[in-house]
PDB file of N, CA and C in Angstrom:
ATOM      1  N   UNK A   1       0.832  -1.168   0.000  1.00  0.00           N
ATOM      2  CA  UNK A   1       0.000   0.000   0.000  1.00  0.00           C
ATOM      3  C   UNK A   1       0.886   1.244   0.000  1.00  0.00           C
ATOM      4  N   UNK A   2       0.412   1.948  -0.851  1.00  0.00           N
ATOM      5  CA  UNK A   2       1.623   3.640  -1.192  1.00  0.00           C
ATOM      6  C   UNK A   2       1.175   4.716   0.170  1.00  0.00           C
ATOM      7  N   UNK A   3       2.086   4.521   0.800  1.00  0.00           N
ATOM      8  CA  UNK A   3       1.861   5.999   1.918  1.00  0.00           C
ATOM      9  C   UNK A   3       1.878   7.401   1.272  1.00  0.00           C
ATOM     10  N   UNK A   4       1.924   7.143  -0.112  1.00  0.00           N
ATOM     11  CA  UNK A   4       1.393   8.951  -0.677  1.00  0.00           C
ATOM     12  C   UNK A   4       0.317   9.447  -0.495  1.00  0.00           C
ATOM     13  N   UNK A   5       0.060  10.690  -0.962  1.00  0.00           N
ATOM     14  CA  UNK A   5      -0.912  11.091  -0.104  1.00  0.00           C
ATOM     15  C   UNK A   5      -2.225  11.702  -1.472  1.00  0.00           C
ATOM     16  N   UNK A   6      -1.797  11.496  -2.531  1.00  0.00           N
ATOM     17  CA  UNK A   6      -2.167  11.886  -3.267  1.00  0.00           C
ATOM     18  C   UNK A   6      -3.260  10.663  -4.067  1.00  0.00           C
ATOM     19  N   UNK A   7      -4.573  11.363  -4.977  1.00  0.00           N
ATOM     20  CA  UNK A   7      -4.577  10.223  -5.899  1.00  0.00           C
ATOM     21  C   UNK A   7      -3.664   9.526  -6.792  1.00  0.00           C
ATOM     22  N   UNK A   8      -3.857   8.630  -7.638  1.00  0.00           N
ATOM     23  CA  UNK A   8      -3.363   7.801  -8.702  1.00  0.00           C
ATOM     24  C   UNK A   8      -3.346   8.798  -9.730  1.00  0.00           C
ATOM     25  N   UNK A   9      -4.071   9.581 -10.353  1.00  0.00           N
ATOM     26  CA  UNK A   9      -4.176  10.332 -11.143  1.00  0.00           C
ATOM     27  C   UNK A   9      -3.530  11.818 -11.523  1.00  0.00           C
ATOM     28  N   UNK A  10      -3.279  12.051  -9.870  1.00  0.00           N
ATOM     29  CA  UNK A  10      -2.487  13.386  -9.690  1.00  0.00           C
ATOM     30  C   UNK A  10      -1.177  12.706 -10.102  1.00  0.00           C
ATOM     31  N   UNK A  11      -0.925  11.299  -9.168  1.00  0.00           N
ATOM     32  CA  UNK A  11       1.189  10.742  -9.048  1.00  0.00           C
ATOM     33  C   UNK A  11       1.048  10.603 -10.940  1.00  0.00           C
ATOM     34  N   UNK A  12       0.049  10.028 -10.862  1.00  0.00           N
ATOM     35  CA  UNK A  12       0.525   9.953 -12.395  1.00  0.00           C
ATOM     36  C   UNK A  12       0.437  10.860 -13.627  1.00  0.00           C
ATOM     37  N   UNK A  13      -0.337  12.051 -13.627  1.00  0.00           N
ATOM     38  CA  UNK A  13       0.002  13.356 -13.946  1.00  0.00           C
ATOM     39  C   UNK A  13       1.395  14.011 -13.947  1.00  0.00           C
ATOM     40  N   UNK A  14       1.899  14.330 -13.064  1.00  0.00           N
ATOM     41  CA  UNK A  14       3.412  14.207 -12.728  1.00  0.00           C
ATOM     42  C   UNK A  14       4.749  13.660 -12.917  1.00  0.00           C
ATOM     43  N   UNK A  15       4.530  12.120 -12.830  1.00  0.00           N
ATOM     44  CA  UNK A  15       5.224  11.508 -13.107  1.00  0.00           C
ATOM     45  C   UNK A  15       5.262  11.711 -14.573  1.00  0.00           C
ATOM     46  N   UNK A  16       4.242  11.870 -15.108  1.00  0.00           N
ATOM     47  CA  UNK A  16       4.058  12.171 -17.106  1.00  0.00           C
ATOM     48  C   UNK A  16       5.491  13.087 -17.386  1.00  0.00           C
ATOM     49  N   UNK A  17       5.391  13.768 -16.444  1.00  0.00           N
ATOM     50  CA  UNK A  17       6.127  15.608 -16.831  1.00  0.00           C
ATOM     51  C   UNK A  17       7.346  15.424 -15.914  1.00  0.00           C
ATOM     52  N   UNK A  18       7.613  14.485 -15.786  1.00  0.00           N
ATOM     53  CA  UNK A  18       9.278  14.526 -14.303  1.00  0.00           C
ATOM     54  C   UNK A  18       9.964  14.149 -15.822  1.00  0.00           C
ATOM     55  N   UNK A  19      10.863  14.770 -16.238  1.00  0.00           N
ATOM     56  CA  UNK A  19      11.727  15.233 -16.754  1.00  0.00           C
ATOM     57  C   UNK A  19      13.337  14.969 -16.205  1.00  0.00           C
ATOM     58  N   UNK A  20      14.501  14.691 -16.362  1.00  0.00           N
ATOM     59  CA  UNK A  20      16.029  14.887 -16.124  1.00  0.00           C
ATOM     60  C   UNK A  20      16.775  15.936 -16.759  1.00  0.00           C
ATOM     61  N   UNK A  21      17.533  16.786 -16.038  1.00  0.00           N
ATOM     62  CA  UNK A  21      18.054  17.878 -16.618  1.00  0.00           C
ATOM     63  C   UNK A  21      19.741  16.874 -17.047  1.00  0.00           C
ATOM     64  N   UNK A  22      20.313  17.008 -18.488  1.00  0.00           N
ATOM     65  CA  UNK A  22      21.220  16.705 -19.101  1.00  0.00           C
ATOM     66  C   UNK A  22      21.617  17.802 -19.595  1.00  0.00           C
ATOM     67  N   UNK A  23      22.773  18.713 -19.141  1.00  0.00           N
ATOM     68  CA  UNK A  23      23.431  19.842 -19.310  1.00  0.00           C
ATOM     69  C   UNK A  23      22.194  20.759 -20.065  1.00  0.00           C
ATOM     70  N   UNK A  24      22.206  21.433 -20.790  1.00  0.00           N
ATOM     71  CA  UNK A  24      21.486  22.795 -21.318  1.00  0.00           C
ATOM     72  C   UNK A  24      19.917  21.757 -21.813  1.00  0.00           C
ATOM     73  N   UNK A  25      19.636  20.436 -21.829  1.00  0.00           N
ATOM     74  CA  UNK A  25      18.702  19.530 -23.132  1.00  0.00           C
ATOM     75  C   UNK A  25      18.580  18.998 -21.922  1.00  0.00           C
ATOM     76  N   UNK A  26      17.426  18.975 -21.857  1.00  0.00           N
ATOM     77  CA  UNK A  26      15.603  18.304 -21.165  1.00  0.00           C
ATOM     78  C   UNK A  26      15.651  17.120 -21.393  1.00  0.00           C
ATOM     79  N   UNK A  27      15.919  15.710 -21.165  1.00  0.00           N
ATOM     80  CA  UNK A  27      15.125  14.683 -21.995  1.00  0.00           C
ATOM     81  C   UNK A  27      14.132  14.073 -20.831  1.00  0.00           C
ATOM     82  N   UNK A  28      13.192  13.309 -21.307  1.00  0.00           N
ATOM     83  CA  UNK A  28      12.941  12.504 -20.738  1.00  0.00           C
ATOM     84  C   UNK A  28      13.438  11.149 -19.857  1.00  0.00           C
ATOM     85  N   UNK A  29      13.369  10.710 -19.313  1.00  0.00           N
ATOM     86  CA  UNK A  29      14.401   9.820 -18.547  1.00  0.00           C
ATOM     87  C   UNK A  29      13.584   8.557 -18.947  1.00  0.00           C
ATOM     88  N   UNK A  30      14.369   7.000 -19.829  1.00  0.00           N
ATOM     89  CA  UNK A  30      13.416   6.129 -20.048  1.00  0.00           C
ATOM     90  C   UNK A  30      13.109   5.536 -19.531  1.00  0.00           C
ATOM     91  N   UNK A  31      13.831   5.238 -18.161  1.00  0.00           N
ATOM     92  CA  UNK A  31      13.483   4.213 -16.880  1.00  0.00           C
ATOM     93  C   UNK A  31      12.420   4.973 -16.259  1.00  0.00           C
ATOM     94  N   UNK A  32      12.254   6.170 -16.374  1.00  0.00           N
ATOM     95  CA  UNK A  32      10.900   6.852 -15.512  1.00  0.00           C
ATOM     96  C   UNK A  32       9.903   6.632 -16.402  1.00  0.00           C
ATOM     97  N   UNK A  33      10.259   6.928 -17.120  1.00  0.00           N
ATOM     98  CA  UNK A  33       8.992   6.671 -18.629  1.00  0.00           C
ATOM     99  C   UNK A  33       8.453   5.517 -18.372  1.00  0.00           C
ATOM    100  N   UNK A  34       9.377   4.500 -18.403  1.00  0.00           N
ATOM    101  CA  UNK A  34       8.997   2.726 -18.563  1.00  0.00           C
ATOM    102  C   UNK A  34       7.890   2.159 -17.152  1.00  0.00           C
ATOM    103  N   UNK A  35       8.401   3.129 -15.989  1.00  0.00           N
ATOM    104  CA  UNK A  35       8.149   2.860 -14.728  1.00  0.00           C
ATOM    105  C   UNK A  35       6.777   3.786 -14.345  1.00  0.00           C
ATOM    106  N   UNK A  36       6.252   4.538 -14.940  1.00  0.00           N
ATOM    107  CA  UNK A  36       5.466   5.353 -15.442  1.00  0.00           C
ATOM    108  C   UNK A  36       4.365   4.314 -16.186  1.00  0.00           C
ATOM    109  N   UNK A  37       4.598   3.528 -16.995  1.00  0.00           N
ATOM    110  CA  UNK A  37       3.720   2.895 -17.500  1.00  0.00           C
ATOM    111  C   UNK A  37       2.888   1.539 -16.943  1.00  0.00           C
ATOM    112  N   UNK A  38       4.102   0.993 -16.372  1.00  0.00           N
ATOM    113  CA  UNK A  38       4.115  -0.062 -15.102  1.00  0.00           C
ATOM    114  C   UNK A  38       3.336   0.369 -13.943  1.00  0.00           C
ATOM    115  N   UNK A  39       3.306   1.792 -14.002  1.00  0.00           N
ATOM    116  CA  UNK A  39       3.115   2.180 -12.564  1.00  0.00           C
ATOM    117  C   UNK A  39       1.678   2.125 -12.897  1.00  0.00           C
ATOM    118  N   UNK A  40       1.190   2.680 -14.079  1.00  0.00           N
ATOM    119  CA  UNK A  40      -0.499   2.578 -14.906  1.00  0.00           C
ATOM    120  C   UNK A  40      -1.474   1.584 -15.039  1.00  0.00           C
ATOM    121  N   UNK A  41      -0.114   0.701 -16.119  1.00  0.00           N
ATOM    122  CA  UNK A  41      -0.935  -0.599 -16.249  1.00  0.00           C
ATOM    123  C   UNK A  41      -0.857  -1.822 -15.461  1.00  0.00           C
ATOM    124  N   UNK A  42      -0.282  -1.690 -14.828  1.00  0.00           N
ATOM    125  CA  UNK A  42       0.364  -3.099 -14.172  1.00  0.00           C
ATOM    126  C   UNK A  42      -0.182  -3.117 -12.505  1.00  0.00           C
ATOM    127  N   UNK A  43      -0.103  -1.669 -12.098  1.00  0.00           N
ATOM    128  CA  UNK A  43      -1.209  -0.648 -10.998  1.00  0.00           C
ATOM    129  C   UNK A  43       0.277  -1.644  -9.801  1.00  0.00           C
ATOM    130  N   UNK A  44       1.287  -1.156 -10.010  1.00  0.00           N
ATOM    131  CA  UNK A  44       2.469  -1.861  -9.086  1.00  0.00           C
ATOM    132  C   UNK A  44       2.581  -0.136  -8.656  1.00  0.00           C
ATOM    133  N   UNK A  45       3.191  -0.074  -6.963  1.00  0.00           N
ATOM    134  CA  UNK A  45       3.530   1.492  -6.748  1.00  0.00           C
ATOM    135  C   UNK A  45       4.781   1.749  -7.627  1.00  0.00           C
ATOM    136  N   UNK A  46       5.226   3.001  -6.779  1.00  0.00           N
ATOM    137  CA  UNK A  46       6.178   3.355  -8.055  1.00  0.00           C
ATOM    138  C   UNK A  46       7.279   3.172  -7.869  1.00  0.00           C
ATOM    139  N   UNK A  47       7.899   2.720  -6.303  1.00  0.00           N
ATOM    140  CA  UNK A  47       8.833   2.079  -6.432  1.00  0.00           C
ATOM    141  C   UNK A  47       9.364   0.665  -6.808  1.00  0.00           C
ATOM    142  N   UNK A  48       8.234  -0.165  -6.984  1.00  0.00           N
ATOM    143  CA  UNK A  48       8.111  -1.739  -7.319  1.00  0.00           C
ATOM    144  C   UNK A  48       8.318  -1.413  -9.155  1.00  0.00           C
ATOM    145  N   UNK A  49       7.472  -0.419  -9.322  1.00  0.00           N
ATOM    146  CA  UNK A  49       7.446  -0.228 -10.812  1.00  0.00           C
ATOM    147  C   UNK A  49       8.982   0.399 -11.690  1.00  0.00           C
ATOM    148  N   UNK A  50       9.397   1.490 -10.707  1.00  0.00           N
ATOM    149  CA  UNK A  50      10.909   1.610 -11.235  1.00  0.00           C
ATOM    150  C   UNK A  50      11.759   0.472 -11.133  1.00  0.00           C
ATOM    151  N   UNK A  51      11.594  -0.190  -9.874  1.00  0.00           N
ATOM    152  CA  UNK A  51      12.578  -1.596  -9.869  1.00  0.00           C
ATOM    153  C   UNK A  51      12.259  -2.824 -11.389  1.00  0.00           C
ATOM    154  N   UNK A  52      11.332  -3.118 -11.495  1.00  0.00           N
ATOM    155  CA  UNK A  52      11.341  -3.399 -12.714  1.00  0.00           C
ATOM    156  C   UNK A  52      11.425  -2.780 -13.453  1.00  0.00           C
ATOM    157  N   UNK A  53      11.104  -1.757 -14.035  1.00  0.00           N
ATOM    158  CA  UNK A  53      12.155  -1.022 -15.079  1.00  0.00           C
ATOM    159  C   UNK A  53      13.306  -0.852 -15.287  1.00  0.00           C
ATOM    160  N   UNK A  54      13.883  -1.092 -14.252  1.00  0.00           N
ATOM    161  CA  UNK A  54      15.833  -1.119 -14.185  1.00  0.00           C
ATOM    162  C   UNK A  54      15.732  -2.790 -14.600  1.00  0.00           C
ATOM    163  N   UNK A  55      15.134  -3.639 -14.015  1.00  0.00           N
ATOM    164  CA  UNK A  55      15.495  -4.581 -14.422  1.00  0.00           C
ATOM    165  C   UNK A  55      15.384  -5.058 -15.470  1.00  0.00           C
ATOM    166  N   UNK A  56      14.147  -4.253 -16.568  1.00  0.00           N
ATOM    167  CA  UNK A  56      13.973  -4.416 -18.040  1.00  0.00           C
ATOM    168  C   UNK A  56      15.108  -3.844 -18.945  1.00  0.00           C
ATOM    169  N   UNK A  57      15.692  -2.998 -18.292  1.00  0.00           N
ATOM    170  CA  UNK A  57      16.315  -2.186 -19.045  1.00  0.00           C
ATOM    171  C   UNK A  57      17.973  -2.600 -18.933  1.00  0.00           C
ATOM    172  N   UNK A  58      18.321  -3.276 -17.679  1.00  0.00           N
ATOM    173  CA  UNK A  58      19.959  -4.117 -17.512  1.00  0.00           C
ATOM    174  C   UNK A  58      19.723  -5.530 -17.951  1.00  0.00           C
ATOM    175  N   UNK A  59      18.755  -6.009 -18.359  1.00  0.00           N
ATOM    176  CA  UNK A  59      18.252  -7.277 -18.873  1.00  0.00           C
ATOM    177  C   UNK A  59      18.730  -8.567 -17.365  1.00  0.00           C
ATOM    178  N   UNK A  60      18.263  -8.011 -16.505  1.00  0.00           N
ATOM    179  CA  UNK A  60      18.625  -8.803 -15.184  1.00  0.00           C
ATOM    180  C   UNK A  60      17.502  -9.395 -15.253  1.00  0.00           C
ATOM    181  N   UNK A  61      15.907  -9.424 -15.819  1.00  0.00           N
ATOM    182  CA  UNK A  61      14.888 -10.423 -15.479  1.00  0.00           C
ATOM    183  C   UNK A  61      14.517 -11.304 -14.396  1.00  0.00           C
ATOM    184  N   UNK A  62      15.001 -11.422 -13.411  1.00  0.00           N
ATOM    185  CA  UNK A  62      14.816 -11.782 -12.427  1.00  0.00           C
ATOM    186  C   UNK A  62      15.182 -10.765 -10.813  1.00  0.00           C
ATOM    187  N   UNK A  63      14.118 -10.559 -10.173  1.00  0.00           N
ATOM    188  CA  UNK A  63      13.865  -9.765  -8.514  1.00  0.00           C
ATOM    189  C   UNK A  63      13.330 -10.812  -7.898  1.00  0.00           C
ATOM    190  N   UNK A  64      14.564  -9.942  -6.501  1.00  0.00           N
ATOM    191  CA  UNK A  64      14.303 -10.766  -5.661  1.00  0.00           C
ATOM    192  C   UNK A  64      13.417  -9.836  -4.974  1.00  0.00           C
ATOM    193  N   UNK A  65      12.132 -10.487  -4.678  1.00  0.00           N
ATOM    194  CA  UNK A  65      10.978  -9.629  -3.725  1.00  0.00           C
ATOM    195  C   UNK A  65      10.203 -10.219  -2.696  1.00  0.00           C
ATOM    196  N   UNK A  66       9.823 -10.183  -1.594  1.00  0.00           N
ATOM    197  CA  UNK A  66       8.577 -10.648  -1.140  1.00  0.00           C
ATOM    198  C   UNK A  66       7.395 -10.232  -1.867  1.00  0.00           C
ATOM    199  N   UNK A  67       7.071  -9.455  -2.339  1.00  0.00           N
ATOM    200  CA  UNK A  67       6.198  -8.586  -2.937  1.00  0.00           C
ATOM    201  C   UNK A  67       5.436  -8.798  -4.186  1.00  0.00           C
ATOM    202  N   UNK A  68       4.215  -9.550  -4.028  1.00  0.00           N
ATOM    203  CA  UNK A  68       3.374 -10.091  -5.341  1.00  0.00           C
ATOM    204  C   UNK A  68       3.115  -9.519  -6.607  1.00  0.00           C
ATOM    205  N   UNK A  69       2.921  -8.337  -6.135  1.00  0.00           N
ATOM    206  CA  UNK A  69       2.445  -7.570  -7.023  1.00  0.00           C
ATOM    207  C   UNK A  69       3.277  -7.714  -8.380  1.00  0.00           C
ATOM    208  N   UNK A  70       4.782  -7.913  -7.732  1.00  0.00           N
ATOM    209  CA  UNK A  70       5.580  -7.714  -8.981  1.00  0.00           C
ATOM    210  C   UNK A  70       5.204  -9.180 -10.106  1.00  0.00           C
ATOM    211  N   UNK A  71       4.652  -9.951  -9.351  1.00  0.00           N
ATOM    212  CA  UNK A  71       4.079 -11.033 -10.455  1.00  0.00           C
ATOM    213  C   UNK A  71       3.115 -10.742 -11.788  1.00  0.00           C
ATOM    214  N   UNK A  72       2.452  -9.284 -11.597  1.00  0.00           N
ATOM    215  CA  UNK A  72       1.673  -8.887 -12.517  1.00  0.00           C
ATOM    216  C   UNK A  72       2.393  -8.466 -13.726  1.00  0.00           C
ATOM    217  N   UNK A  73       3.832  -8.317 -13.613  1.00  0.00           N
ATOM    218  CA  UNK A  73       4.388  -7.655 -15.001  1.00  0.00           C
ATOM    219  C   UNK A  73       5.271  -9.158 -15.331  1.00  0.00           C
ATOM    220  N   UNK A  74       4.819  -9.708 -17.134  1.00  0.00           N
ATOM    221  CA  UNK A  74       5.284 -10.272 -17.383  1.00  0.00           C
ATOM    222  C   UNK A  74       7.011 -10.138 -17.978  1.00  0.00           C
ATOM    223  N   UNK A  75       7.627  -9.477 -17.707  1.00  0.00           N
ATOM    224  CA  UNK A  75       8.574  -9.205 -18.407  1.00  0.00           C
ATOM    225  C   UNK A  75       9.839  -9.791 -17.627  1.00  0.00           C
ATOM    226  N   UNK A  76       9.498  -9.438 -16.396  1.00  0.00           N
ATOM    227  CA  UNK A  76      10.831 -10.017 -15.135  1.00  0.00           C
ATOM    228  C   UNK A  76       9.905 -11.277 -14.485  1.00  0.00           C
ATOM    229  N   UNK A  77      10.915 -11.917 -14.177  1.00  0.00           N
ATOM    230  CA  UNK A  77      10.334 -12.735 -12.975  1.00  0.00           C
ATOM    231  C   UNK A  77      11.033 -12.914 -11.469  1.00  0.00           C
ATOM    232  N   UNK A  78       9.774 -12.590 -10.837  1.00  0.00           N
ATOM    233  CA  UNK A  78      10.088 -12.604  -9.001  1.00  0.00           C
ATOM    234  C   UNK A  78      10.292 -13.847  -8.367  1.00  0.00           C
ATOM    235  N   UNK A  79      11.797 -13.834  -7.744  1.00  0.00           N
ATOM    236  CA  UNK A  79      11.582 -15.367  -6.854  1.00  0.00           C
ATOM    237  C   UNK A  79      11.769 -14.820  -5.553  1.00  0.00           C
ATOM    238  N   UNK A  80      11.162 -15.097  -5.024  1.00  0.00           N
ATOM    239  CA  UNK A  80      10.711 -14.998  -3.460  1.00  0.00           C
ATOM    240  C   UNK A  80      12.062 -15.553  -2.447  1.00  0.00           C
ATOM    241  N   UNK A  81      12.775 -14.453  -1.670  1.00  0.00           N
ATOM    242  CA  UNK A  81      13.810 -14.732  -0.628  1.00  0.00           C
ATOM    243  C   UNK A  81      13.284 -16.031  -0.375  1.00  0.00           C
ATOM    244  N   UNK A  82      14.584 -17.100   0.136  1.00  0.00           N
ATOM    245  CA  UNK A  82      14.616 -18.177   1.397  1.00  0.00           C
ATOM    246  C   UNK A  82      14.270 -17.144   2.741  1.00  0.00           C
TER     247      UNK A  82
END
């Protein structure tokens, strides 16, 4: 459960427009982007959702989590600590 304080709709409003400053050029950042989408469709918070996005993106496919939720995104797979 997300201790933010906000709706889903506001974090994710925001998160649309969070931006990285790269010397004088704006880009978008693609792990926020990716984690941004995860965070939408997959309805994982947003730190479960950036963690798989790093892991889509270093091609590590496998987290280690207690945490189910991350079972909803097919892309990585979660094995559960001993």
């Amino acid at each position: 459960m997300s201790e933010l304080r906000h709706d889903r709709s506001a974090i994710r409003a925001t998160l649309h427009r969070t931006e990285v400053r790269t010397g004088e050029v704006y880009v978008a950042h693609a792990g926020v982007q990716r984690a941004v989408e995860i965070y939408e469709v997959d309805r994982l918070d947003f730190a479960d959702a950036y963690l798989v996005a790093s892991a889509e993106r270093t091609g590590v496919g496998v987290i280690a989590s207690f945490d189910r939720s991350i079972d909803r995104v097919t892309t990585v797979r979660r094995d559960e600590p001993a």
